[in-house]
Structures are given as structure tokens and as C-alpha cells.
Protein backbone atom coordinates (compact mmCIF):
# COMPACT_ATOMS: atom_id res chain seq x y z
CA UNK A 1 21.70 -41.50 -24.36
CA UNK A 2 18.53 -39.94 -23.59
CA UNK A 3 18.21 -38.37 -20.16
CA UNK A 4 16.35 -40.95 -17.50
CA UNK A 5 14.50 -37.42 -16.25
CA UNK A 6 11.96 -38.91 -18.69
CA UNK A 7 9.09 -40.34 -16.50
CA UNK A 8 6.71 -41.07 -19.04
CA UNK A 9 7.70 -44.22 -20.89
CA UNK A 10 5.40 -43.81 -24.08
CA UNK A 11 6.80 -40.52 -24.61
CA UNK A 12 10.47 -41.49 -24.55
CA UNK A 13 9.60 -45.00 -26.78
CA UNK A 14 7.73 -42.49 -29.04
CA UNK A 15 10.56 -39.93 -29.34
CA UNK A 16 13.42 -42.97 -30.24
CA UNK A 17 10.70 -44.13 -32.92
CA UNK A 18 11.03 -40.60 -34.48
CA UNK A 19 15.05 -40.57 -34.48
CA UNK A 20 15.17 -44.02 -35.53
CA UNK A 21 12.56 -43.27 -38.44
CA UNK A 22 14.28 -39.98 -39.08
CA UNK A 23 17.51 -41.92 -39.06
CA UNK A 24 19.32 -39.01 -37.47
CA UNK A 25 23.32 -39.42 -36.70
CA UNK A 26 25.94 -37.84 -34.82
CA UNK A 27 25.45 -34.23 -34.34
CA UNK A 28 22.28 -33.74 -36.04
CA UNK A 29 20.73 -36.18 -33.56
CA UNK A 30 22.33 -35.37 -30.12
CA UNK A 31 20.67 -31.74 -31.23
CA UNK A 32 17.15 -33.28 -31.84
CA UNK A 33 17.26 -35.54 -28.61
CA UNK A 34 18.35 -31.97 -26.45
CA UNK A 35 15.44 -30.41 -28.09
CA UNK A 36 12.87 -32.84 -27.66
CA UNK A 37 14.25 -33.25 -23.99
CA UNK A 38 13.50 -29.29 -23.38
CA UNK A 39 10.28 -28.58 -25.32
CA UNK A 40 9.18 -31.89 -22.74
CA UNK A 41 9.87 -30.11 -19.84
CA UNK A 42 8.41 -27.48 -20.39
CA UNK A 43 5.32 -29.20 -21.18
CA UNK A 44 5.77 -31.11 -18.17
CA UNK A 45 5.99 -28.08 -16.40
CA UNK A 46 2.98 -26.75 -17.97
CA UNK A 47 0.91 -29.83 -16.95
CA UNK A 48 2.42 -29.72 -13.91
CA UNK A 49 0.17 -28.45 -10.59
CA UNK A 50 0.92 -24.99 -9.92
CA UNK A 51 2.33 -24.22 -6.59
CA UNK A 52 0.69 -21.31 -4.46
CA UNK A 53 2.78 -20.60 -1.42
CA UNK A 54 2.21 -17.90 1.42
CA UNK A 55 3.99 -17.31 4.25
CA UNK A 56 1.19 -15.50 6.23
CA UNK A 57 -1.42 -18.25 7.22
CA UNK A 58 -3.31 -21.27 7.01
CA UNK A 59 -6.16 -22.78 8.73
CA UNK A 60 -6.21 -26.61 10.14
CA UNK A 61 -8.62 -28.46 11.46
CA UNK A 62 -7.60 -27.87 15.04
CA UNK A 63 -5.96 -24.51 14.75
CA UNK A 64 -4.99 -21.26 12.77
CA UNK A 65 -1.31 -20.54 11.89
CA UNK A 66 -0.19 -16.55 11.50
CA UNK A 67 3.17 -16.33 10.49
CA UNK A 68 4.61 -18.79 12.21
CA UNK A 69 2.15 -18.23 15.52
CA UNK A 70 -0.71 -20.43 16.98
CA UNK A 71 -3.22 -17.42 16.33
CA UNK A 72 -5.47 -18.73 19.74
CA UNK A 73 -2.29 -20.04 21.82
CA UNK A 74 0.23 -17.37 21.22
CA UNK A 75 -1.43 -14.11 19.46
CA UNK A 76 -5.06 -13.17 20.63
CA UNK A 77 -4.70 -11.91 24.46
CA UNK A 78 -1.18 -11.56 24.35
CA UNK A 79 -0.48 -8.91 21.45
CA UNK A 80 -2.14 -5.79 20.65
CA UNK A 81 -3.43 -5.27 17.41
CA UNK A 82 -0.62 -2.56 16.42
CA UNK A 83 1.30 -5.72 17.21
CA UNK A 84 -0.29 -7.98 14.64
CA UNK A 85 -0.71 -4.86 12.05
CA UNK A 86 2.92 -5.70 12.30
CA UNK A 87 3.29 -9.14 12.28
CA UNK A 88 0.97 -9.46 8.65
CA UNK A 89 3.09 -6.47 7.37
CA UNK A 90 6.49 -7.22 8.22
CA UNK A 91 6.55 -10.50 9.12
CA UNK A 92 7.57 -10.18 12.72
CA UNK A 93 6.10 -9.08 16.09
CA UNK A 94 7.61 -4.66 16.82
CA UNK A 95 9.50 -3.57 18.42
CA UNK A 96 8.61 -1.01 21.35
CA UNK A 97 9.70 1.75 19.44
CA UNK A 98 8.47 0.38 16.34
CA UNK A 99 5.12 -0.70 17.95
CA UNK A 100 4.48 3.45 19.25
CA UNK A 101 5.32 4.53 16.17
CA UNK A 102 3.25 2.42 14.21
CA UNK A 103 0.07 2.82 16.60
CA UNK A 104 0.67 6.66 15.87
CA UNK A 105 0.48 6.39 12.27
CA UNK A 106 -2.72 4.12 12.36
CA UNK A 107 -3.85 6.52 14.78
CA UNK A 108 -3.55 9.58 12.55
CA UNK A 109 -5.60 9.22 10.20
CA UNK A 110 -9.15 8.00 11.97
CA UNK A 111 -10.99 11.09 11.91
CA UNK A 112 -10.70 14.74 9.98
CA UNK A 113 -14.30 15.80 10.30
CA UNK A 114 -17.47 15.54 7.48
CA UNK A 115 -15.56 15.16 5.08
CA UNK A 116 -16.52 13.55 1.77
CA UNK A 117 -15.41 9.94 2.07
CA UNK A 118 -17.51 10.02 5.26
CA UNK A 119 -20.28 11.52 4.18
CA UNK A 120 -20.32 9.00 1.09
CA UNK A 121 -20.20 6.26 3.86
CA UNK A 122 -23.49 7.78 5.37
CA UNK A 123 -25.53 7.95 1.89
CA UNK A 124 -24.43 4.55 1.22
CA UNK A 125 -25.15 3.35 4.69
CA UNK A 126 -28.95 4.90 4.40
CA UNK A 127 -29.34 3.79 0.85
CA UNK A 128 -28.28 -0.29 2.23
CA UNK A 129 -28.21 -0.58 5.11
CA UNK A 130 -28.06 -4.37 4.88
CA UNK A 131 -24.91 -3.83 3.71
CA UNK A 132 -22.43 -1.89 6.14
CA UNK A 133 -19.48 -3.34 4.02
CA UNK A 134 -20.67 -1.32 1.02
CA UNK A 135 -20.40 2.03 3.05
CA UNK A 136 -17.31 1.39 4.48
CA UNK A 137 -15.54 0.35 0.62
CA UNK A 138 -17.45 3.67 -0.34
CA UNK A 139 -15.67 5.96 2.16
CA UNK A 140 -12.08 3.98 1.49
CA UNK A 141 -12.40 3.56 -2.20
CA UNK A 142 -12.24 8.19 -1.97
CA UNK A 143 -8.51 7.31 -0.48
CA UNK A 144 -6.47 8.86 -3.95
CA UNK A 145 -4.28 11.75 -4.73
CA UNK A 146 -6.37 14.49 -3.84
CA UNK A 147 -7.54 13.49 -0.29
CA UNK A 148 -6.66 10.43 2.04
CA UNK A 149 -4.07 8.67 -0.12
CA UNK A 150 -1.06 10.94 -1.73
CA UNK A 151 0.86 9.54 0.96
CA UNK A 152 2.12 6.06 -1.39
CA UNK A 153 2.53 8.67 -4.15
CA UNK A 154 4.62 10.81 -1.76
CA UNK A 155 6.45 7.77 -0.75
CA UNK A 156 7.37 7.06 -4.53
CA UNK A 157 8.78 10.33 -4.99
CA UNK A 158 11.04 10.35 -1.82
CA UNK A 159 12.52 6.56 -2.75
CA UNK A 160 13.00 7.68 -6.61
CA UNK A 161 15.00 10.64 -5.67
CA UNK A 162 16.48 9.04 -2.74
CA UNK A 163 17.32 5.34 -3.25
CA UNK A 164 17.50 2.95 0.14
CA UNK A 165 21.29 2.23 -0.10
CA UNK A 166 22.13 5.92 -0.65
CA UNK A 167 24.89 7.33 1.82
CA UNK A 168 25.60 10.84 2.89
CA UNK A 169 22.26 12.69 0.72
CA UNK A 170 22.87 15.89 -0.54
CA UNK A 171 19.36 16.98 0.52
CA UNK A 172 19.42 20.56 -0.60
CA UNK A 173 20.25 18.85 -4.04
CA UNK A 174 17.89 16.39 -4.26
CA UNK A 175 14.92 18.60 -3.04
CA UNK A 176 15.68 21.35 -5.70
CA UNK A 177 15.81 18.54 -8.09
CA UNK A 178 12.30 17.59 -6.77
CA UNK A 179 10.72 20.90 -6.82
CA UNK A 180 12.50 21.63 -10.22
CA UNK A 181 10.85 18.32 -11.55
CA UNK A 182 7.53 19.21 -10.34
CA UNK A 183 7.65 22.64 -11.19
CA UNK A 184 8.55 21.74 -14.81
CA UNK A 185 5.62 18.99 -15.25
CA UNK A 186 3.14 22.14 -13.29
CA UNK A 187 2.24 19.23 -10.75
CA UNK A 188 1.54 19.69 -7.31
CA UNK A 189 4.34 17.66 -5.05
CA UNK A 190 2.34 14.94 -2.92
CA UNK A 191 2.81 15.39 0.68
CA UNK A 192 3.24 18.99 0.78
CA UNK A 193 0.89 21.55 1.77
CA UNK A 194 -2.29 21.45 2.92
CA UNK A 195 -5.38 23.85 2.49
CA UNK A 196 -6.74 23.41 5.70
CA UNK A 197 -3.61 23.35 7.73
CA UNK A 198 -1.79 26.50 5.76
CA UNK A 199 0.05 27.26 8.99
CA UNK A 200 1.52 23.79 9.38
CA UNK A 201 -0.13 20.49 9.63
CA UNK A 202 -0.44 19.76 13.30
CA UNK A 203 -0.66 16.09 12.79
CA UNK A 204 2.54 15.97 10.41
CA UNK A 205 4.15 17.87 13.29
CA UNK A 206 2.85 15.02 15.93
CA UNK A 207 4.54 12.39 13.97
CA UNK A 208 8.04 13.28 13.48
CA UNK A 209 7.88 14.31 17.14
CA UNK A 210 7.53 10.42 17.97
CA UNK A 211 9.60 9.48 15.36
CA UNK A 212 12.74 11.42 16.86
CA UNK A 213 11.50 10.16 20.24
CA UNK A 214 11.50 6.22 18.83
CA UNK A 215 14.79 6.93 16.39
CA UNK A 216 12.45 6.15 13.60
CA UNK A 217 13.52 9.59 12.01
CA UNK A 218 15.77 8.67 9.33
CA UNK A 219 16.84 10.43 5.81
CA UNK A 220 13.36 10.06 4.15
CA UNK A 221 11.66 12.72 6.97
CA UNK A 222 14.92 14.54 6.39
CA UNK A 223 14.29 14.77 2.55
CA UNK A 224 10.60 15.69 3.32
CA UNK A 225 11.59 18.15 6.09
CA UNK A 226 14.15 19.81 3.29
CA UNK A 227 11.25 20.02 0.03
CA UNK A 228 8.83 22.09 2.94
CA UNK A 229 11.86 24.37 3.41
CA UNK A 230 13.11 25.28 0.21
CA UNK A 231 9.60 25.44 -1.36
CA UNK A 232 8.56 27.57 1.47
CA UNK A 233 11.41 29.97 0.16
CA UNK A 234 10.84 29.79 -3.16
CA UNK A 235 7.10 31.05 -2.92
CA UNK A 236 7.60 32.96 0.23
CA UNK A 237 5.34 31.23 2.31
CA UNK A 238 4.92 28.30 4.21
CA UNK A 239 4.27 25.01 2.51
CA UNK A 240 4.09 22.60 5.01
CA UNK A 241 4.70 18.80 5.39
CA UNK A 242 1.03 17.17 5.66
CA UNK A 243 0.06 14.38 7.68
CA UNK A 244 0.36 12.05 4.26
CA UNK A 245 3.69 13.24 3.39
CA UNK A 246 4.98 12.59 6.89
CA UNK A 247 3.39 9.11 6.74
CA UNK A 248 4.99 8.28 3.28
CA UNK A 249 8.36 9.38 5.03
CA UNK A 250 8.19 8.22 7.97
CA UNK A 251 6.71 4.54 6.05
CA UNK A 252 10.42 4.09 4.38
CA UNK A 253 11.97 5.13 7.37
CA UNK A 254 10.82 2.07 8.81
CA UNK A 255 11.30 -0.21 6.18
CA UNK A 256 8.42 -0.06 4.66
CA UNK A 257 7.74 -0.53 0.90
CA UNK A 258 6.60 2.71 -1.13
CA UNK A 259 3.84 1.06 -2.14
CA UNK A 260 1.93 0.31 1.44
CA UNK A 261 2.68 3.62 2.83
CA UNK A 262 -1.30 3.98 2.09
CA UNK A 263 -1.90 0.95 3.93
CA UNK A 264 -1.54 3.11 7.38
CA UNK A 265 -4.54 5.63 5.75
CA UNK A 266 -7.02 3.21 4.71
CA UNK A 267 -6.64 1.18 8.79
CA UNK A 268 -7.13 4.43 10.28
CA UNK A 269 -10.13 5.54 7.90
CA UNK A 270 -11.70 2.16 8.29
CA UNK A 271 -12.19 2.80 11.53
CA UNK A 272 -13.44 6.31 11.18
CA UNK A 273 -15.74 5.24 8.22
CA UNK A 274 -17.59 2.96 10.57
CA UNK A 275 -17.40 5.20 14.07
CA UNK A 276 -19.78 7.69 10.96
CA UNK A 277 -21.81 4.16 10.24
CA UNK A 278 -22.39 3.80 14.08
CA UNK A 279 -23.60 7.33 14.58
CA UNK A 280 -25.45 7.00 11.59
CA UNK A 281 -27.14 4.35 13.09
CA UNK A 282 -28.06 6.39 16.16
CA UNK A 283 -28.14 9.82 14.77
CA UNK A 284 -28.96 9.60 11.26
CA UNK A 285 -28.32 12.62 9.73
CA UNK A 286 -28.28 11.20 5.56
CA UNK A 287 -31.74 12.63 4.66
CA UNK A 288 -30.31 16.31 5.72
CA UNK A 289 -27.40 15.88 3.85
CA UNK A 290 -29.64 15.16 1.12
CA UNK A 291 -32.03 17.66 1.74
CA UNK A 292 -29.20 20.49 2.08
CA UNK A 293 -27.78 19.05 -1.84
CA UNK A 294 -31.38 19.32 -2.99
CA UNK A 295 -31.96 22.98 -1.52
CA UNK A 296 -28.81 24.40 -3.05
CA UNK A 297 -28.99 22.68 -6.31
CA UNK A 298 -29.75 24.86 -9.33
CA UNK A 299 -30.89 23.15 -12.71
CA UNK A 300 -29.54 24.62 -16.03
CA UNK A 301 -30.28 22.28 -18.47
CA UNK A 302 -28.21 22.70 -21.62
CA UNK A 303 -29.73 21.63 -25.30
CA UNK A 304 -27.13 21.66 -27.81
């Protein structure tokens, strides 16, 4: 007998017509009513509305749900906003260890100086200034391998070599394998060294300080700690831990996925982007900057 999962009564009076007509028996047609039965499903399934379901928020008429929370009854004025960074991330409210430690690493990262993401914030800024989201996306979207962002890279490469459920790490062994890896493919390891900082990166050095305070310092700053020292021997000198490599540890420590170990970067840089935007605003200093490009440029055109 045909399976009563069949809503639709003109398809299932269609498909007996085509076994009756077909005058199918025994085997032959148990196999032809299973079929039918499947490819319908799946077209069912196909016709079907698809489901979109999020477990971070949704907006009613009378209120805003985050997580769980009534955003105006039970959030705003009663967590901070390392608090919520939380919440949205993880899906729960820190810790007060957790909640330090995260404010640090959001923290770390506002401001370096003029360097080029912010000064691409400012020419943007001056060029639209109807359009402060533009400069901001400018200054984050310079957040890659070579400046801002290594650290999700640097993340990967700890969590490759060092999977989650690992016990006892051989971290001498792992870290040559590392550096071997590296050294072999004549790539530069992300989170290690800086050219500024050649002495040590002071921020990296802020970090695991709170993370050993907060027992956030797990086997991931450990592995990091370990690829700083035996590279350090190998080229006899120091190659320090940077601020991004500390953050990509320090990330997984905490449970964080590989992958949004940037996440911490671009909050903190945000923030810095548009404290450049603000004194922009007072102080603008864009037409300089362009002025100083335009005195040292040199034109050699080339004709080939």
C-alpha cells in the first residue's frame, strides 16, 4: 500500500493510474511505488518553505530579544559591552575572568599610531565625508596577513598542529614541526616577530600577563610561547610573540573558533579608525598627507 505521507490527493490518484496502466506486479511494483514515494519528497521538500533559524535575535513589536535576553529589560544598563561582545560570540554572559580578559584583547588593538589603515580612513573620510561608514570599512578592510589580521591565520596554524582534544603536547615537537614546515614552504610564521617591536612585543607581553592572572593561559600560548623560543635559537636572535599571535593563542584558549580570532582586531580598530575620523573632523590633517605623497613622488614614465 502506498504510504498515507502523501498529502496531495491528485498526485497519489495520478501515480496508481501509472502502475495500474503500467500493470506492474509484485516486486517490480513495490520498487516503482518506493521510488515514486522518494523522488516526491524530495520535491516536496524542494517546494517546501525554507527554514532560516538564528539563535541570536529577533525584534517584536514591543521588544528586542538577544540571546535569550529582553535587550531593554535585562541587557542595556546592566552589562558592559565586553559583556555583550560575549554574549553575541559565545552565546552566554563572561565570566569575571573571562570578561578581563576579553576587554584586554578588544583593548589591544585600538591604536598603533599613523599607520596605513588609518591614514586610508582619513583620505576616505576627506574624499566623503557624507559617508563616515566608508572610512571606517576602508581602514578595516587593510586588516590581512601583513598588518592587523595574521592573528586568525596564526590561530589556524596553532589548532592544525595542535588539535583541541590533544593531551600531554609534546611542544618542543610540534614547534620544530612548525618552524620546519614554514621553513620548507620559505613562509614567514604568522604571529611571530614583529619589525617594530624587535625586542619583544610589549603588548603580546601584556596579554599573557592577564591571561596567567585569569587562568586563561592554556596549551595554545604554551605552543606560541615554545615557536618564539626555538626560532629565537635557531636564528640567534629574538623572534618574539606579537600582539596577533598572542591574540590567536590566547582566542583558542578560550574557546574560541580559529576563525574569529580576527574578530578581537577589527572591534578594537573600529574604534581607533573612527577616534582618526573624529580628529579628522577637528584637526584635519588629509590635504598634508596628500601634499607630503605629492612632494616626494617622482614620475618615470615607462614606454615599451
Amino acid at each position: 500500500m502506498l504510504s498515507t505521507s502523501f498529502s496531495n490527493q491528485r498526485i497519489l490518484r495520478t501515480k496508481i493510474r501509472e502502475i495500474n496502466q503500467a500493470r506492474l506486479t509484485g516486486a517490480t511494483r513495490l520498487a516503482y511505488i518506493q521510488t515514486s514515494e522518494f523522488n516526491f519528497m524530495e520535491d516536496r521538500k524542494m517546494t517546501e518553505p525554507a527554514k532560516v533559524v538564528t539563535g541570536i535575535g529577533k525584534a517584536e513589536l514591543h521588544r528586542i530579544l538577544v540571546r535569550g535576553y529582553d535587550l531593554n529589560k535585562e541587557l542595556v544598563g546592566k552589562i558592559t559591552f565586553t559583556d555583550m561582545t560575549s554574549l553575541i560570540l559565545r552565546g552566554r554572559l563572561p565570566t569575571a575572568n573571562e570578561a578581563r580578559m576579553l576587554d584586554a584583547l578588544m583593548i589591544i588593538l585600538v591604536e598603533h599610531g599613523m599607520v596605513s589603515h588609518v591614514i586610508a580612513a582619513r583620505l576616505i573620510y576627506h574624499c566623503a565625508p557624507e559617508a563616515m561608514q566608508a572610512a571606517v570599512a576602508a581602514a578595516l578592510c587593510g586588516a590581512g596577513s601583513v598588518h592587523l589580521g595574521s592573528s586568525e591565520w596564526s590561530a589556524k596554524m596553532l589548532v592544525d598542529a595542535l588539535p583541541a582534544d590533544t593531551q600531554n603536547p609534546a611542544y618542543d615537537e610540534i614547534a620544530t614541526k612548525i618552524i620546519d614546515d614554514y621553513s620548507a614552504r620559505k613562509q614567514r610564521m604568522p604571529g611571530i616577530g614583529h619589525r617594530t617591536h624587535a625586542e619583544g612585543d610589549p603588548r603580546a607581553e601584556t596579554l599573557f600577563n592577564i591571561a596567567k592572572d585569569t587562568g586563561v593561559y592554556g596549551k595554545y600560548c604554551e605552543l606560541i610561547q615554545h615557536l618564539s623560543k626555538l626560532s629565537s635559537e635557531r636564528r640567534k636572535r629574538l623572534i618574539p610573540v606579537n600582539v596577533t599571535g598572542a591574540i590567536a593563542a590566547i582566542a583558542l584558549d578560550m574557546g574560541y573558533p580559529w576563525q574569529i580570532s580576527k574578530a578581537f582586531a577589527l572591534i578594537g580598530r573600529t574604534l581607533g579608525a573612527i577616534g582618526h575620523i573624529a580628529e579628522e573632523i577637528k584637526n584635519p590633517m588629509a590635504t598634508q598627507i596628500d601634499a607630503a605623497v605629492k612632494q616626494a613622488l617622482i614620475y618615470e614614465p615607462v614606454r615599451t
